[in-house]
PDB file of N, CA and C in Angstrom:
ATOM      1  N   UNK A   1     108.048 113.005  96.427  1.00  0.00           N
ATOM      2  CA  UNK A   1     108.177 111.654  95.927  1.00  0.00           C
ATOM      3  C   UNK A   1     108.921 111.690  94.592  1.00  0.00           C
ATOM      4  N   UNK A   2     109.331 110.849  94.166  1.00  0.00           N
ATOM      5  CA  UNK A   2     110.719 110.974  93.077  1.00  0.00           C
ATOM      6  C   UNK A   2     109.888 110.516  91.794  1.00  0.00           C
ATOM      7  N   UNK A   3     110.163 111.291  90.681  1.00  0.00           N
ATOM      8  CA  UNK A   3     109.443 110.413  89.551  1.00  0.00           C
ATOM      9  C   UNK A   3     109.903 109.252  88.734  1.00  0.00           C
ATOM     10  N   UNK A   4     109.040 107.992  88.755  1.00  0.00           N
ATOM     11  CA  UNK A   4     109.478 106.935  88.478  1.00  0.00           C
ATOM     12  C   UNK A   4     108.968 106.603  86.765  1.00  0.00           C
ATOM     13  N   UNK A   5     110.025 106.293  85.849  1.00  0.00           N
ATOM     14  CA  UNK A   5     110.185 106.012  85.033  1.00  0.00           C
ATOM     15  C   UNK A   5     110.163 104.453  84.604  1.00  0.00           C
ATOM     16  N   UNK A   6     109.015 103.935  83.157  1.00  0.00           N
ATOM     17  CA  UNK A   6     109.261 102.764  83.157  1.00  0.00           C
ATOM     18  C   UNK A   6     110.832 102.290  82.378  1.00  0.00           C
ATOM     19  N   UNK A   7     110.989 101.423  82.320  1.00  0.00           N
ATOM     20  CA  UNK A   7     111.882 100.489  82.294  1.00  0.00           C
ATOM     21  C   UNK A   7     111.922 100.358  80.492  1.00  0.00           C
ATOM     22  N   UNK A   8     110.442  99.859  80.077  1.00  0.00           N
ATOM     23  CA  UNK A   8     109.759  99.449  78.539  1.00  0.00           C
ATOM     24  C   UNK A   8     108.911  98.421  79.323  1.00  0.00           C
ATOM     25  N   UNK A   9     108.139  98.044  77.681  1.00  0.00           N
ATOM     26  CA  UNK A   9     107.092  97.675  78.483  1.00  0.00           C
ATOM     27  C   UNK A   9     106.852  96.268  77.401  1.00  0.00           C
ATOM     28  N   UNK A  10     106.170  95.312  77.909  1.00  0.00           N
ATOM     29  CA  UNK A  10     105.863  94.115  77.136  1.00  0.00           C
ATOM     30  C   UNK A  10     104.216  94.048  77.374  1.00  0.00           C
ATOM     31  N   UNK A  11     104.255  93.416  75.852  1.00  0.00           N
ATOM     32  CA  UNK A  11     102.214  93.682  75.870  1.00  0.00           C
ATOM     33  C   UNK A  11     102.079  91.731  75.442  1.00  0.00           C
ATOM     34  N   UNK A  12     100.888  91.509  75.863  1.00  0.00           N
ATOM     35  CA  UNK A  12     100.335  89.784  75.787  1.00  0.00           C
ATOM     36  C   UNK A  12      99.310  89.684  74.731  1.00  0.00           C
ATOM     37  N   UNK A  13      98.753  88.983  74.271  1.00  0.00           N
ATOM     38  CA  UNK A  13      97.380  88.540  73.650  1.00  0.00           C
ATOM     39  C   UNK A  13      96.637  87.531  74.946  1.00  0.00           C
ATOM     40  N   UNK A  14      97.965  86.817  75.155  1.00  0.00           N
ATOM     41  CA  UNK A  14      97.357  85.769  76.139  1.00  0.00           C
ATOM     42  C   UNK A  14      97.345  85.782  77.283  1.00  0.00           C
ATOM     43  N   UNK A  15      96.359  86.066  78.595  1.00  0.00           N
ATOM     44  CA  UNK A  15      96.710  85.827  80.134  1.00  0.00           C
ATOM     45  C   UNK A  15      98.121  84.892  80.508  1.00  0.00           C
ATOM     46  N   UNK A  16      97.813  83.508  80.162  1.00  0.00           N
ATOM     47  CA  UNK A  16      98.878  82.909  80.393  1.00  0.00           C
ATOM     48  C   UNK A  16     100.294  83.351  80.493  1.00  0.00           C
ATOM     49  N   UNK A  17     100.437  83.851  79.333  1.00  0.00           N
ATOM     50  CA  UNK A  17     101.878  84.369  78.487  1.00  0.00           C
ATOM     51  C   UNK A  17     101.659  85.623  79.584  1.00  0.00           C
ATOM     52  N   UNK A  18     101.063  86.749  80.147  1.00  0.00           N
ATOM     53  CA  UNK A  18     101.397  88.220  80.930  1.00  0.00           C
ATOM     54  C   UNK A  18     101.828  86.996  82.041  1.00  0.00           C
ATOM     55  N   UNK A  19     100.985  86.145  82.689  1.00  0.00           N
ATOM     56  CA  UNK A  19     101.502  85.615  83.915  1.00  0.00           C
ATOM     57  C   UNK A  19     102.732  84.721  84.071  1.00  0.00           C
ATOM     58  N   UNK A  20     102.799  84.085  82.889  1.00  0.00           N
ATOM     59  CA  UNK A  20     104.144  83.559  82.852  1.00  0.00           C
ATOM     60  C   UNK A  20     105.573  84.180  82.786  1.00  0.00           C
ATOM     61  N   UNK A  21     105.200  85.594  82.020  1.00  0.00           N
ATOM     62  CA  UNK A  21     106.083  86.247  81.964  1.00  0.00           C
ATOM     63  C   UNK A  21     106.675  87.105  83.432  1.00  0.00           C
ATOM     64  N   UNK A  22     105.316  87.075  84.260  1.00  0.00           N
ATOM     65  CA  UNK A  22     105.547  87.411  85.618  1.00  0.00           C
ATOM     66  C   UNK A  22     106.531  86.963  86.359  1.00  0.00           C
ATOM     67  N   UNK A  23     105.945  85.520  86.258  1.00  0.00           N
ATOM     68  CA  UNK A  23     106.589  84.389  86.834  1.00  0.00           C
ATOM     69  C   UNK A  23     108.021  84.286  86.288  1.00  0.00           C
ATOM     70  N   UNK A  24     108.407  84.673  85.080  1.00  0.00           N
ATOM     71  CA  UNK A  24     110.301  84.868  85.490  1.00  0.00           C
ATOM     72  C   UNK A  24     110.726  85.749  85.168  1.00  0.00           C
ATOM     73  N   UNK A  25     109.840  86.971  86.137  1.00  0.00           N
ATOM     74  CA  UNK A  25     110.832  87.788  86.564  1.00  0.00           C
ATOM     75  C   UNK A  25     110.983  89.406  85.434  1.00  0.00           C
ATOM     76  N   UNK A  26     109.661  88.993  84.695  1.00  0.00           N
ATOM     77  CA  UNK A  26     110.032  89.798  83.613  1.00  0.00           C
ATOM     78  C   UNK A  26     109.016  91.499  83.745  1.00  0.00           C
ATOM     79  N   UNK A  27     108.647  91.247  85.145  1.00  0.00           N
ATOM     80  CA  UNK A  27     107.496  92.291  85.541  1.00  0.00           C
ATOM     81  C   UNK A  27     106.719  92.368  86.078  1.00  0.00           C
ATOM     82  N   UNK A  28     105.895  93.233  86.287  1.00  0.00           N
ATOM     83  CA  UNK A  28     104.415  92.644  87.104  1.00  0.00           C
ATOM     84  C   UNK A  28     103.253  93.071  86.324  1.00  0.00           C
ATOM     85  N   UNK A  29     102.479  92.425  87.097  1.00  0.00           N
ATOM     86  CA  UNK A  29     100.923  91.864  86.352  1.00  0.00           C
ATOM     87  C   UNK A  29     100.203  92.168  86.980  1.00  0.00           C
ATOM     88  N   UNK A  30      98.534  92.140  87.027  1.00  0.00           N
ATOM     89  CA  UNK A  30      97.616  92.514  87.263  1.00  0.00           C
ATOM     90  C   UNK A  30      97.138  91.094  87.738  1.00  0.00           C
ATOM     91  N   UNK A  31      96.876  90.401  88.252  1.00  0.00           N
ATOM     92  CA  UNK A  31      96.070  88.853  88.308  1.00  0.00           C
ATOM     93  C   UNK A  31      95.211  88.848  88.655  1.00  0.00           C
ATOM     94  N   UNK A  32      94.317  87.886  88.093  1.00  0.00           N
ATOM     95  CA  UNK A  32      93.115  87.594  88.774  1.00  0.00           C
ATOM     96  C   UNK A  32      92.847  86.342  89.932  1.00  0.00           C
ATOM     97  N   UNK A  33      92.761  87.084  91.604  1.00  0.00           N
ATOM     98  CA  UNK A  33      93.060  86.069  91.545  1.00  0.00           C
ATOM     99  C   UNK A  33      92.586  84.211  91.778  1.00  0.00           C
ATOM    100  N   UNK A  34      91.940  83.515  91.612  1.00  0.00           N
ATOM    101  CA  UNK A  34      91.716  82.016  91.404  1.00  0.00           C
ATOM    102  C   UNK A  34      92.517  81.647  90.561  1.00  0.00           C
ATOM    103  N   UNK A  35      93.220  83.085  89.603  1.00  0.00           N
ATOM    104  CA  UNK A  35      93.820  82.338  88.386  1.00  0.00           C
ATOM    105  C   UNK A  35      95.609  82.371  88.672  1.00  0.00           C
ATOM    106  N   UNK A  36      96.117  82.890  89.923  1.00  0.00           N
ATOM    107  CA  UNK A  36      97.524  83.063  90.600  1.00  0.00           C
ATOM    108  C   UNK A  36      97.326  82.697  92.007  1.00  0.00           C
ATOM    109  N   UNK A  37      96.454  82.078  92.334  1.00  0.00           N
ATOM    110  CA  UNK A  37      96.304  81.667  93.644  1.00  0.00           C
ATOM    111  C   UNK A  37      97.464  80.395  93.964  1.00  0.00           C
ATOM    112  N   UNK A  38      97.246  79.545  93.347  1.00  0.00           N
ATOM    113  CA  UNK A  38      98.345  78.208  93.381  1.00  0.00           C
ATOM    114  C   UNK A  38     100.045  79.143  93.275  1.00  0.00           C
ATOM    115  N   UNK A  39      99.810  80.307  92.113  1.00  0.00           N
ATOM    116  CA  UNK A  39     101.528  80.509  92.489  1.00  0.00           C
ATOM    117  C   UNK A  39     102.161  81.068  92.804  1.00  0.00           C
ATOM    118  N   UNK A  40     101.039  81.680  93.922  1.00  0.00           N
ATOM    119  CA  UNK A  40     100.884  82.809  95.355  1.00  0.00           C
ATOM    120  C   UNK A  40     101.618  81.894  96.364  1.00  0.00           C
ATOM    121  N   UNK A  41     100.142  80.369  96.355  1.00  0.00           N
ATOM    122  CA  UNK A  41     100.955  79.562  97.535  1.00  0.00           C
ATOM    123  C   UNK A  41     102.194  79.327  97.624  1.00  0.00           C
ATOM    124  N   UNK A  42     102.735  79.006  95.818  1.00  0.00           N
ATOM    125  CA  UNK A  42     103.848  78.073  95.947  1.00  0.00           C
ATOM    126  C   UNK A  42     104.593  78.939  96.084  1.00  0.00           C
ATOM    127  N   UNK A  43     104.767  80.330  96.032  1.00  0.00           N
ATOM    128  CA  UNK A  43     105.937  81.140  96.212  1.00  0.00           C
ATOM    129  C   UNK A  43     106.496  81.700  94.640  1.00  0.00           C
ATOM    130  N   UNK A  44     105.312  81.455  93.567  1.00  0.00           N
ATOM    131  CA  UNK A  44     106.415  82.336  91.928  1.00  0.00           C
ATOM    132  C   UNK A  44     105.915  83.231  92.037  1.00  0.00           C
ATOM    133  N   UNK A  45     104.764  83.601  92.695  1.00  0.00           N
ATOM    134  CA  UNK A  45     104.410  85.172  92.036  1.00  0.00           C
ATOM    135  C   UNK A  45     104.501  85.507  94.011  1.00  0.00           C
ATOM    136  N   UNK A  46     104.476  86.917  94.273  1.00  0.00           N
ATOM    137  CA  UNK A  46     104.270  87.776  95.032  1.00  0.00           C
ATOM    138  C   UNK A  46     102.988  89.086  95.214  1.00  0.00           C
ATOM    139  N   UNK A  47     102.455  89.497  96.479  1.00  0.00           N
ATOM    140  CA  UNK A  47     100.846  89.978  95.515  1.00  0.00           C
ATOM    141  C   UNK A  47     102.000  90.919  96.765  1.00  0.00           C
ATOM    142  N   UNK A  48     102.402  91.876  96.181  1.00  0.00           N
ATOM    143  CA  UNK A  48     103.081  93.314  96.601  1.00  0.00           C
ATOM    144  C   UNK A  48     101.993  94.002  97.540  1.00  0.00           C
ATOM    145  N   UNK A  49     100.642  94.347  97.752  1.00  0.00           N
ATOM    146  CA  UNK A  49      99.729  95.021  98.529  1.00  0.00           C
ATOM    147  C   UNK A  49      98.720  93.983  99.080  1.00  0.00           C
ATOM    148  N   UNK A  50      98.643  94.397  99.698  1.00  0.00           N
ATOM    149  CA  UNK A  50      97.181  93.776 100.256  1.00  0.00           C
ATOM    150  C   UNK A  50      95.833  94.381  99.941  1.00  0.00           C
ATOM    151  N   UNK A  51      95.802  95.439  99.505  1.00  0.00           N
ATOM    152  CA  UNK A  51      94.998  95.721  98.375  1.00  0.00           C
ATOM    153  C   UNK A  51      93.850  94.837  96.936  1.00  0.00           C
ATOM    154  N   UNK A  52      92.676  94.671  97.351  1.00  0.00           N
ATOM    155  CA  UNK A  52      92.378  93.944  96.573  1.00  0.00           C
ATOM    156  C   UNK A  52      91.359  94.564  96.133  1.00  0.00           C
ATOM    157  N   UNK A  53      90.592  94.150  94.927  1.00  0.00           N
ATOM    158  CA  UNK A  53      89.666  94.839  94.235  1.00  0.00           C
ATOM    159  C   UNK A  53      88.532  94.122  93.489  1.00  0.00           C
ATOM    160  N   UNK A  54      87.734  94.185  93.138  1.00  0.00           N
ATOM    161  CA  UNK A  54      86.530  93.532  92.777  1.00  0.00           C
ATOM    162  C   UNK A  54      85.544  93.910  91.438  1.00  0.00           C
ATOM    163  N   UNK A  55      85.022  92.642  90.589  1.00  0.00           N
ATOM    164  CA  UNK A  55      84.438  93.478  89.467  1.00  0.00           C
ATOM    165  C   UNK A  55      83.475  93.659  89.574  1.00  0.00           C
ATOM    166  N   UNK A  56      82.649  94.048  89.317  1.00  0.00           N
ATOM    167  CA  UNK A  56      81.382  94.074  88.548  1.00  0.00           C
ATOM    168  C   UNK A  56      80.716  93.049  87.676  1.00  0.00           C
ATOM    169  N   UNK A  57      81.576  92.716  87.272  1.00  0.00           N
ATOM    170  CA  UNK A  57      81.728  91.369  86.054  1.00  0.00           C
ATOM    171  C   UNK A  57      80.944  90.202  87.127  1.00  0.00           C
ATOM    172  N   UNK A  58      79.982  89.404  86.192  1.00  0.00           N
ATOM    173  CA  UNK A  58      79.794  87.996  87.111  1.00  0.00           C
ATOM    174  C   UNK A  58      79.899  86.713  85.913  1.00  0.00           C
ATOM    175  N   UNK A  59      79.552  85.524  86.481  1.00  0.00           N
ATOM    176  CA  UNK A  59      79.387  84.666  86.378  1.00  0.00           C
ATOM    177  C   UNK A  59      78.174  83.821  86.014  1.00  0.00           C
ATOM    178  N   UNK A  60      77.580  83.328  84.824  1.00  0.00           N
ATOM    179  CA  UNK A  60      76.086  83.070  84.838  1.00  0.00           C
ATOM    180  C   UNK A  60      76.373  81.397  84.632  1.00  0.00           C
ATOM    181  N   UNK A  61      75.714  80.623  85.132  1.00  0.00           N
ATOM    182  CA  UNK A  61      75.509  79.078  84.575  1.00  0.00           C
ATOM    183  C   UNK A  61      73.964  79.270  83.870  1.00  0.00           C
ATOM    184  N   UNK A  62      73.882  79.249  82.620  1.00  0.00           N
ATOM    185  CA  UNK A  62      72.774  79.146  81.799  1.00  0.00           C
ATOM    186  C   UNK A  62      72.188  77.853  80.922  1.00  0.00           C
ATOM    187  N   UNK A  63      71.115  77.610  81.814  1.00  0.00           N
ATOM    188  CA  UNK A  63      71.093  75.985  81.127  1.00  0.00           C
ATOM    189  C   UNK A  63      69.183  75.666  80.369  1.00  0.00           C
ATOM    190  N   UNK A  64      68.972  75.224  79.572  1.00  0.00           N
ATOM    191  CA  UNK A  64      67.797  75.323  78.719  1.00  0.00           C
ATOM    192  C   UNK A  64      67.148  74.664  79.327  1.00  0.00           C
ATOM    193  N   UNK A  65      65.746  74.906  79.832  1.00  0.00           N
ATOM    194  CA  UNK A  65      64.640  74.726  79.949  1.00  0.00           C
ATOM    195  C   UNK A  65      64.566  72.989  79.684  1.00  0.00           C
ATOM    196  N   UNK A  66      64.402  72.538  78.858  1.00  0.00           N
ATOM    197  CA  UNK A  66      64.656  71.457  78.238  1.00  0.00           C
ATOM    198  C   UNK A  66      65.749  70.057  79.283  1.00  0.00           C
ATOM    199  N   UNK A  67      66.578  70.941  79.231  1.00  0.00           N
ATOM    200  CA  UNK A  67      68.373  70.358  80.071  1.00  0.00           C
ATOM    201  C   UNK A  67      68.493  70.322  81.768  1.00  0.00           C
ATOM    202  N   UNK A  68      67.532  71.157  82.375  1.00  0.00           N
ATOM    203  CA  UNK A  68      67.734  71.633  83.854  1.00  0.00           C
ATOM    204  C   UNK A  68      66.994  70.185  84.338  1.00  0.00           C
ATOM    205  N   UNK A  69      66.239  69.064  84.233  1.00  0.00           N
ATOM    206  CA  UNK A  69      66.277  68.128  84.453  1.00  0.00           C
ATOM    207  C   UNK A  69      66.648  67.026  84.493  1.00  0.00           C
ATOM    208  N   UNK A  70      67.955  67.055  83.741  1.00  0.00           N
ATOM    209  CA  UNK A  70      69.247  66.116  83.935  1.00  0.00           C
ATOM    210  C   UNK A  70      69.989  65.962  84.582  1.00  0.00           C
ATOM    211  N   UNK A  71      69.684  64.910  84.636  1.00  0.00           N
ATOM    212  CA  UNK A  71      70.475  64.691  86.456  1.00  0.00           C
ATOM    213  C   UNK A  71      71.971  65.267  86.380  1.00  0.00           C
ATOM    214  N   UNK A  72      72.949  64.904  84.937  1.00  0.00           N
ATOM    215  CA  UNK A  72      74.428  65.083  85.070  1.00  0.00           C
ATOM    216  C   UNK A  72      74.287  66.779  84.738  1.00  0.00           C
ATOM    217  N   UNK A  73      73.352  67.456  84.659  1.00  0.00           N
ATOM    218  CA  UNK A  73      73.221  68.823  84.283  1.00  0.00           C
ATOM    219  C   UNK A  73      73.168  69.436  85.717  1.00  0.00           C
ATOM    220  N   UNK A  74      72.741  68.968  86.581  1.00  0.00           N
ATOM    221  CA  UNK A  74      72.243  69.574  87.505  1.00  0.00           C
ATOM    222  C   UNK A  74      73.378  69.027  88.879  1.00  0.00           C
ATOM    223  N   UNK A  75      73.975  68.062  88.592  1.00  0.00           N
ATOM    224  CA  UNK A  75      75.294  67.456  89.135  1.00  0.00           C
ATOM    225  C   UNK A  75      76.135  68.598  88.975  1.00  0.00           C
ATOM    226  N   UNK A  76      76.469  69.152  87.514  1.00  0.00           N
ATOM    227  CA  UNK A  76      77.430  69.847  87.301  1.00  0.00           C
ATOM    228  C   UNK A  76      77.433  71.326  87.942  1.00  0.00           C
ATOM    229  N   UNK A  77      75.796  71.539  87.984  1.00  0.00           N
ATOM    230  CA  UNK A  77      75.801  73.281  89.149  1.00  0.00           C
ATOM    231  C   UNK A  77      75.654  73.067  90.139  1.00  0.00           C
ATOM    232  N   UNK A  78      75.758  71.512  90.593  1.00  0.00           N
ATOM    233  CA  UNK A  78      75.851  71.607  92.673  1.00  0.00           C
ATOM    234  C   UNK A  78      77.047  71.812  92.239  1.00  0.00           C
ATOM    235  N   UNK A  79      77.860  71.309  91.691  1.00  0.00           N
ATOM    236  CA  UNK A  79      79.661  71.089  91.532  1.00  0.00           C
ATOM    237  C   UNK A  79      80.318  72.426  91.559  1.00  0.00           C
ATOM    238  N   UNK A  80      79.805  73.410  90.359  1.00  0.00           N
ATOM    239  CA  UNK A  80      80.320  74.872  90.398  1.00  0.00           C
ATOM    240  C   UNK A  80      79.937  75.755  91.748  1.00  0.00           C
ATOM    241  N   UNK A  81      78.529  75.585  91.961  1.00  0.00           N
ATOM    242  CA  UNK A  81      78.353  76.948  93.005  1.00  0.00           C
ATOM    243  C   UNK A  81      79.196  76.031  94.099  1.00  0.00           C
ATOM    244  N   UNK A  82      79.524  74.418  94.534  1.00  0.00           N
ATOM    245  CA  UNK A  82      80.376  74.584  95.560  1.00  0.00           C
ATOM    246  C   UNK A  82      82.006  75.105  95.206  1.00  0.00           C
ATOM    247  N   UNK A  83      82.367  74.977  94.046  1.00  0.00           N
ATOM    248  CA  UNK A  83      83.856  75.242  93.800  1.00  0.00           C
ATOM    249  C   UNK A  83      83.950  77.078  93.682  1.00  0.00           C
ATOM    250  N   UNK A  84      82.676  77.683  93.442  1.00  0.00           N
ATOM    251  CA  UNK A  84      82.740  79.267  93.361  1.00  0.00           C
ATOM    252  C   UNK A  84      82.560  79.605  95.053  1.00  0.00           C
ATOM    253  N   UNK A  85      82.003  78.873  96.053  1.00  0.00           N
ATOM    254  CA  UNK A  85      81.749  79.635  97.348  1.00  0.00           C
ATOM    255  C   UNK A  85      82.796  78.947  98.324  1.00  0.00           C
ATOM    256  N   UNK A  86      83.510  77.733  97.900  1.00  0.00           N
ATOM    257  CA  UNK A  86      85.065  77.329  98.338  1.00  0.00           C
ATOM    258  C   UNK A  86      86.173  78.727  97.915  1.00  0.00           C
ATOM    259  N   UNK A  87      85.838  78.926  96.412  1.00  0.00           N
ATOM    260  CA  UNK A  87      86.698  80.276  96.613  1.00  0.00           C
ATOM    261  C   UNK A  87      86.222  81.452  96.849  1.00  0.00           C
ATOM    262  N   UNK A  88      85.368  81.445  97.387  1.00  0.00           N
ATOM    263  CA  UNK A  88      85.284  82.825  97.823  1.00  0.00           C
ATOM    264  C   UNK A  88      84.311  83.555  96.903  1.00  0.00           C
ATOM    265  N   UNK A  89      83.851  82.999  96.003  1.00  0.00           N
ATOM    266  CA  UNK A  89      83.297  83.837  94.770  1.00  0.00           C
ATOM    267  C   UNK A  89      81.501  84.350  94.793  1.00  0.00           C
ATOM    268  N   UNK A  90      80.981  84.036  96.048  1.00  0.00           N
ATOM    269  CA  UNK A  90      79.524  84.270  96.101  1.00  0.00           C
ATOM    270  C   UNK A  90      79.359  83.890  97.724  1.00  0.00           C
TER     271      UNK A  90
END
């Protein structure tokens, strides 16, 4: 196999800014994805493997004792766990 050399390299502070920079053309990225899914569909980004991978990392909705009987409190975690198991996330 031939040894491949980078090019140089560009560093972010911001997600946005690595993915935008994706998006024209300036490299590739790592994505997460819910967060390149829309520009998967639309055709700016490309996911090169089918290869996918998974964290460890989760997700907590933490709400006070006090708060879990509000109605717009409790509106808002039917709302997430359906928008986390629409994507796929649990």
């Amino acid at each position: 196999m031939p040894k491949l050399a980078s090019a140089g390299s560009l560093r972010f502070d911001q997600y946005d800014q690595l993915i935008q920079a994706a998006i024209e053309g300036q490299g590739v990225a790592l994505g997460i994805g819910a967060l390149v899914k829309r520009h998967l569909q639309r055709g700016r980004l490309v996911a090169p493997f089918e290869q996918k991978s998974s964290s460890p990392r989760g997700y907590y909705l933490v709400v006070a004792p006090h708060a879990a009987e509000r109605s717009e409190v409790s509106a808002f975690g039917a709302w997430l766990m359906r928008a986390a198991r629409k994507d796929g996330r649990t």
